[in-house]
C-alpha atoms as a PDB file:
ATOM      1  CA  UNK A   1     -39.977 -45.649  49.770  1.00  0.00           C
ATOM      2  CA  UNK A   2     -36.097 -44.314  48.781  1.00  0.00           C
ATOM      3  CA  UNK A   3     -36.476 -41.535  50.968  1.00  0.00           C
ATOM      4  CA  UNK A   4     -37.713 -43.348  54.022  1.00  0.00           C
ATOM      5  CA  UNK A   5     -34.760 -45.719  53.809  1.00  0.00           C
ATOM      6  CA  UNK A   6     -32.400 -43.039  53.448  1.00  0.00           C
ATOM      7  CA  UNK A   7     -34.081 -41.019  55.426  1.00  0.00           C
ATOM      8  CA  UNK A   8     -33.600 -43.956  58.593  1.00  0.00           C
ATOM      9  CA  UNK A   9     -30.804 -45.117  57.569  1.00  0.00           C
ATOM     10  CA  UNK A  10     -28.079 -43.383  56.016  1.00  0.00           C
ATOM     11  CA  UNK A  11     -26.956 -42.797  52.335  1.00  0.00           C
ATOM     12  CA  UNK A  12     -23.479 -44.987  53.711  1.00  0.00           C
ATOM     13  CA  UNK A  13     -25.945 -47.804  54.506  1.00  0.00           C
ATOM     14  CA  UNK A  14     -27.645 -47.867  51.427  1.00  0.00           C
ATOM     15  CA  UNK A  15     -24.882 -47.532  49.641  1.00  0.00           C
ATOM     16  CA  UNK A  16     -23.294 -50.482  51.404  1.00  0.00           C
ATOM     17  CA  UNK A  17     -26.355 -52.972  50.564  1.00  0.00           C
ATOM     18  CA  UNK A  18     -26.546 -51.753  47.194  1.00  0.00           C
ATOM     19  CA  UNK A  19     -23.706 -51.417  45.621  1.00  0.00           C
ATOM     20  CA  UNK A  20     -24.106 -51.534  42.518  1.00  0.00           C
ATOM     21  CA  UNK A  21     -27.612 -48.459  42.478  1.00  0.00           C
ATOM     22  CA  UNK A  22     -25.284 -45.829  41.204  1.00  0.00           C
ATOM     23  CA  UNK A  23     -23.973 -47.875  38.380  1.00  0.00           C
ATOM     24  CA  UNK A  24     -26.914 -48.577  37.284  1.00  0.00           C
ATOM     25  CA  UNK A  25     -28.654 -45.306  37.501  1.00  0.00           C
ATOM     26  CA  UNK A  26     -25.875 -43.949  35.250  1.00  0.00           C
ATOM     27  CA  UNK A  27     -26.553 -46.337  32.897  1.00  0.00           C
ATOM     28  CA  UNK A  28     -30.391 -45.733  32.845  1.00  0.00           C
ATOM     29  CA  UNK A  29     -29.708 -42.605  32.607  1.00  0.00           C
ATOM     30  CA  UNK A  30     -27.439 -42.992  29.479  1.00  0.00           C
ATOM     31  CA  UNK A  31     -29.498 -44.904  27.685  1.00  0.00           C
ATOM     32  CA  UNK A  32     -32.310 -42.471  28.303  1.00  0.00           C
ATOM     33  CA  UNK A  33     -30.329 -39.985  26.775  1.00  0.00           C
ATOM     34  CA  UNK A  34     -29.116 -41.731  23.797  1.00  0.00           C
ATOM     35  CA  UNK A  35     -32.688 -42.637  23.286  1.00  0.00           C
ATOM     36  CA  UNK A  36     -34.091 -39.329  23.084  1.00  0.00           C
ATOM     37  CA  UNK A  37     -30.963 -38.357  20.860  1.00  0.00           C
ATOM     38  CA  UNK A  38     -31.758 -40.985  18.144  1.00  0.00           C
ATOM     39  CA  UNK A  39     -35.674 -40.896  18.019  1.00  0.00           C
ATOM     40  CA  UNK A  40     -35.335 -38.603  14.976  1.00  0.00           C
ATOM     41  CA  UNK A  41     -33.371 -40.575  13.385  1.00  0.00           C
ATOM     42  CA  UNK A  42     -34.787 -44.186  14.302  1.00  0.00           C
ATOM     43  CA  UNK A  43     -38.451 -42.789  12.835  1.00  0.00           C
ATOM     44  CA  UNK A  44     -37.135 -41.615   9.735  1.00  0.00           C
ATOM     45  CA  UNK A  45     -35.501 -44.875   9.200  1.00  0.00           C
ATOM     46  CA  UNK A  46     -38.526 -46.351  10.241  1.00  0.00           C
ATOM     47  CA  UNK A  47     -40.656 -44.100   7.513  1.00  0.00           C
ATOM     48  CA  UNK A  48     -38.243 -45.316   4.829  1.00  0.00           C
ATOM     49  CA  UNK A  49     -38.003 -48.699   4.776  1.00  0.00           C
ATOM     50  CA  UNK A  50     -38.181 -50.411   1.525  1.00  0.00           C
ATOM     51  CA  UNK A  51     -37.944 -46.478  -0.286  1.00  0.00           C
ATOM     52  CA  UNK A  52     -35.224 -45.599  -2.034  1.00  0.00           C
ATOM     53  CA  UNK A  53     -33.445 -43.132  -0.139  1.00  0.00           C
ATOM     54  CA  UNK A  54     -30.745 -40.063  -0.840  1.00  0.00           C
ATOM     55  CA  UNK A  55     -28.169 -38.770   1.278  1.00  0.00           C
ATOM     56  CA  UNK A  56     -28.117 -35.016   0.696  1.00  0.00           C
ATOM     57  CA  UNK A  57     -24.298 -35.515  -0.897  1.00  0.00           C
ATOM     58  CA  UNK A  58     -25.832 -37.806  -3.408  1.00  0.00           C
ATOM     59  CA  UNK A  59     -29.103 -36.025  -4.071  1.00  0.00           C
ATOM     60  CA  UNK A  60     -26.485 -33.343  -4.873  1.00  0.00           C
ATOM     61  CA  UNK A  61     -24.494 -35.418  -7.488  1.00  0.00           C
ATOM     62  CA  UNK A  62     -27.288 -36.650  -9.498  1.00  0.00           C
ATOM     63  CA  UNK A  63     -28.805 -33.192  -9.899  1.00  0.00           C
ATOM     64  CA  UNK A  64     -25.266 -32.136 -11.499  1.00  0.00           C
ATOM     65  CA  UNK A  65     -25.179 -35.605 -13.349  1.00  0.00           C
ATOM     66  CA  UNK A  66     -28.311 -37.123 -14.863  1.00  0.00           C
ATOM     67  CA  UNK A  67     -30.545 -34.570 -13.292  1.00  0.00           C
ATOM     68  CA  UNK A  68     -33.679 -34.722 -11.087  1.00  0.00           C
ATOM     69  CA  UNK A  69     -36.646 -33.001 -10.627  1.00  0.00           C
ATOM     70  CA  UNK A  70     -36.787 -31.363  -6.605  1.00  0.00           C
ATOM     71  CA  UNK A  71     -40.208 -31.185  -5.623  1.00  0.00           C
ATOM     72  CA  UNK A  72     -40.120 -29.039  -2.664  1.00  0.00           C
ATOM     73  CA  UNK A  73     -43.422 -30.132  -0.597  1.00  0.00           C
ATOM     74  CA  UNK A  74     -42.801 -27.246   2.050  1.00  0.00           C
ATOM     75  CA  UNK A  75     -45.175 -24.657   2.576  1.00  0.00           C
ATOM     76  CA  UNK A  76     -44.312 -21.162   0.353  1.00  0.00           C
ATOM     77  CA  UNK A  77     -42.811 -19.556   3.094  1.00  0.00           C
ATOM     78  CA  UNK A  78     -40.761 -22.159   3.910  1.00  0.00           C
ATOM     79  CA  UNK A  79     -39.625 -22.144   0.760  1.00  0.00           C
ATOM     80  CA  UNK A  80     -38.744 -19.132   0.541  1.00  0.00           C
ATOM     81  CA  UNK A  81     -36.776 -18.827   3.441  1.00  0.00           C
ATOM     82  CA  UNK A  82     -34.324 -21.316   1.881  1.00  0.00           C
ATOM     83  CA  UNK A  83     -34.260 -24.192  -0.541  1.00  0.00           C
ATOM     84  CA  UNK A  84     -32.622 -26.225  -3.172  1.00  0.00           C
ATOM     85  CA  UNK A  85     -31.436 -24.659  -6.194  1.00  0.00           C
ATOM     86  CA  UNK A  86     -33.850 -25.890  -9.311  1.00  0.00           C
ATOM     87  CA  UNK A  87     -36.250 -26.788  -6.859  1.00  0.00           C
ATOM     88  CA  UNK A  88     -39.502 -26.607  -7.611  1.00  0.00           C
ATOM     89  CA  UNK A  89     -42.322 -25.416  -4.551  1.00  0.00           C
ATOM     90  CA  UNK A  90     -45.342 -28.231  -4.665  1.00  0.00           C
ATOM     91  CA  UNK A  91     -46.811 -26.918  -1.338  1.00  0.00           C
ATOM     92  CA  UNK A  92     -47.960 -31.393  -0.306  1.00  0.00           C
ATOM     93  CA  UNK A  93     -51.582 -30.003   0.001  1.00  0.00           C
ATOM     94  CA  UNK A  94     -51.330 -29.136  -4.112  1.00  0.00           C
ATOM     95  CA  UNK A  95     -49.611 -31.849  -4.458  1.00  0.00           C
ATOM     96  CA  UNK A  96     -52.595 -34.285  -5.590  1.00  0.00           C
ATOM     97  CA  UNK A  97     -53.928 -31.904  -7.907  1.00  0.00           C
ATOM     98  CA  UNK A  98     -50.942 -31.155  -9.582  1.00  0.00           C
ATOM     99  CA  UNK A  99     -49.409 -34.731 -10.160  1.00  0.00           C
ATOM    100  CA  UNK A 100     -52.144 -36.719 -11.264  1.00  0.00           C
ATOM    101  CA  UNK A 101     -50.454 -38.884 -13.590  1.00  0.00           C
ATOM    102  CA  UNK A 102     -46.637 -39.300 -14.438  1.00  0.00           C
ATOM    103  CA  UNK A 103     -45.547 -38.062 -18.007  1.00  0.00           C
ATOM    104  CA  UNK A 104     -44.587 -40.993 -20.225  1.00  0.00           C
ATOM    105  CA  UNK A 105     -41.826 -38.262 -21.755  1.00  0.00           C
ATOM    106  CA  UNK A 106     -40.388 -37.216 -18.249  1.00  0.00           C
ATOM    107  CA  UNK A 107     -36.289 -38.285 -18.315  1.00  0.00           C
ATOM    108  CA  UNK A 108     -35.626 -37.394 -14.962  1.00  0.00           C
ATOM    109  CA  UNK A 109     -36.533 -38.882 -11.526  1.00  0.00           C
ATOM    110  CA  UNK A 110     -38.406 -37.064  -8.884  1.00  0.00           C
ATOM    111  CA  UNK A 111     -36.395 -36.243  -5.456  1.00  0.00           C
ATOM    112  CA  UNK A 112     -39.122 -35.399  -2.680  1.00  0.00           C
ATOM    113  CA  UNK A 113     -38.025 -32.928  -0.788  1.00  0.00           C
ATOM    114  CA  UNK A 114     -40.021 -31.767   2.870  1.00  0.00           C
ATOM    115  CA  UNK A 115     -38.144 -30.741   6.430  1.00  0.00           C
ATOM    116  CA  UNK A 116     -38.142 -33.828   7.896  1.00  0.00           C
ATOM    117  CA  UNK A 117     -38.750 -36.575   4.951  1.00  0.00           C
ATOM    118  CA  UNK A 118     -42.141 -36.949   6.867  1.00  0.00           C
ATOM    119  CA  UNK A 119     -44.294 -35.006   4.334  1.00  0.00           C
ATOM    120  CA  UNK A 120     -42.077 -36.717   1.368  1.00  0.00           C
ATOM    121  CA  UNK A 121     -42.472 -40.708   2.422  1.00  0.00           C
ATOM    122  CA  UNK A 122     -46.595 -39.099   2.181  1.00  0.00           C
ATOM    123  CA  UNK A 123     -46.195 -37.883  -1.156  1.00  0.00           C
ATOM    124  CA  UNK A 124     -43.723 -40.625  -2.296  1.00  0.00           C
ATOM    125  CA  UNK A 125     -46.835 -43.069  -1.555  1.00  0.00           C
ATOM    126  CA  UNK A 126     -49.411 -40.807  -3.163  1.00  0.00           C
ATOM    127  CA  UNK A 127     -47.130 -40.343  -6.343  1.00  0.00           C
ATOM    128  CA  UNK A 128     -46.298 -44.689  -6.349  1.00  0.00           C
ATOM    129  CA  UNK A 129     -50.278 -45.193  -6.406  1.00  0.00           C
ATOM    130  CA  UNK A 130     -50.703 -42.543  -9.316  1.00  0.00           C
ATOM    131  CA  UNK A 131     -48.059 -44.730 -11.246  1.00  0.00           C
ATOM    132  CA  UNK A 132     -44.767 -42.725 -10.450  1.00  0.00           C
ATOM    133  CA  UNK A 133     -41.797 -45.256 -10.604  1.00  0.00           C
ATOM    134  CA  UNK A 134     -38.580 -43.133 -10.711  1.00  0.00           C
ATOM    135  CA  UNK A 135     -39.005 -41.169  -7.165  1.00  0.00           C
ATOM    136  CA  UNK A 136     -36.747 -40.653  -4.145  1.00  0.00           C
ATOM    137  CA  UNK A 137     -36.786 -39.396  -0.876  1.00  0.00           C
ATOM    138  CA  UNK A 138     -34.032 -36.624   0.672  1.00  0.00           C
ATOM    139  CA  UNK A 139     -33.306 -38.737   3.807  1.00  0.00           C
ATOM    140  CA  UNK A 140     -33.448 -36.071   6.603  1.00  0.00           C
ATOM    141  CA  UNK A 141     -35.285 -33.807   4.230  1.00  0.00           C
ATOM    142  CA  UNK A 142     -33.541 -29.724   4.497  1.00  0.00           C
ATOM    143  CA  UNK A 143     -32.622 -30.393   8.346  1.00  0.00           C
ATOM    144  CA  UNK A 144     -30.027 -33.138   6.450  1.00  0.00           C
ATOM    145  CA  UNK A 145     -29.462 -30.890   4.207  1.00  0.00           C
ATOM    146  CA  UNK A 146     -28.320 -27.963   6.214  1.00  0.00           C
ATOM    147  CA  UNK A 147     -26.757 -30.027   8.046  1.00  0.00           C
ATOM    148  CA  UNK A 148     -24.305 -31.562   6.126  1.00  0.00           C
ATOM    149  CA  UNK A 149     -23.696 -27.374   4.057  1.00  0.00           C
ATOM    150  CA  UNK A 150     -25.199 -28.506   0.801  1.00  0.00           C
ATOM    151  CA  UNK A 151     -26.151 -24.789  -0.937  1.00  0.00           C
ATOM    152  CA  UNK A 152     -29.316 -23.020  -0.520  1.00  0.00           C
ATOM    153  CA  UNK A 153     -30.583 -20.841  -2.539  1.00  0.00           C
ATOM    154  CA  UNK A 154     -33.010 -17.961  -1.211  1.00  0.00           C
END
C-alpha cells in the first residue's frame, strides 16, 4: 500500500502529510536494535531471579579469600579449551550422579559454572532439591568471564 502511494504520488507528498514517518521509523528501528542487543542479557536476568548471583570479579575474590568449589558443567572439550583455574569439569549430564547429596563436612560454597549460566541456573535447581544450600551462579557464565579478562587456564 506504501509503494502505491509513493508510487502516485511522490516521496515530497508523502513526506509532506506525514511528517513525522521518518522519525518514527528511526526510532522503531532503534529500539529494534537495542532489543536484540539486550536479549542475552534480559534472559539471564530473567533465569536468575531470586539466585544468588556472582559477577566474574567477585567469583574471583572469594576463590582467593574463603574459597569455592568451581564446578565447571561444560562439556570436556569445552573445558579443555579454556577454564577456571581450580575448576573442577562436572560435564551437567554427570552431574546427578555425581552430587547426590551435599557433604555435611564441605567448608566451601559451590560456584556453577556453564557458558551462558543457562546449564548452571539447571544444576543450581537440581543441587537446591538434593539439599545444597551454599551454591552460586557465575552470572554470564565463561562468555562474562572472558569478557571482563579474568584468567584462564588451559
Amino acid at each position: 500500500m506504501l509503494l502505491t502511494v509513493l508510487a502516485t504520488s511522490g516521496l515530497e507528498d508523502w513526506m509532506a502529510a506525514n511528517p513525522q514517518a521518518p522519525g518514527l521509523l528511526v526510532g522503531t528501528l532503534g529500539l529494534l536494535g537495542l532489543l536484540v542487543a539486550l536479549a542475552p542479557r534480559i534472559a539471564s536476568w530473567h533465569r536468575g531471579k531470586g539466585r544468588p548471583l556472582l559477577e566474574p570479579l567477585q567469583a574471583e575474590e572469594l576463590m582467593l579469600g574463603a574459597g569455592l568449589l568451581v564446578l565447571d558443567l561444560r562439556e570436556e572439550s569445552a573445558y579443555r579449551a579454556g577454564h577456571i583455574r581450580g575448576a573442577l569439569p562436572v560435564p551437567f549430564r554427570d552431574l546427578a550422579t555425581r552430587f547426590q547429596q551435599p557433604d555435611p563436612l564441605a567448608k566451601r560454597a559451590l560456584l556453577l559454572v556453564d557458558d551462558t549460566d543457562a546449564l548452571s541456573h539447571e544444576a543450581y535447581a537440581l543441587l537446591a532439591g538434593r539439599g545444597f544450600q551454599w551454591m552460586y551462579v557465575l552470572k554470564g557464565g565463561m562468555v562474562a568471564w572472558r569478557r571482563s579478562r579474568r584468567p584462564i587456564v588451559k
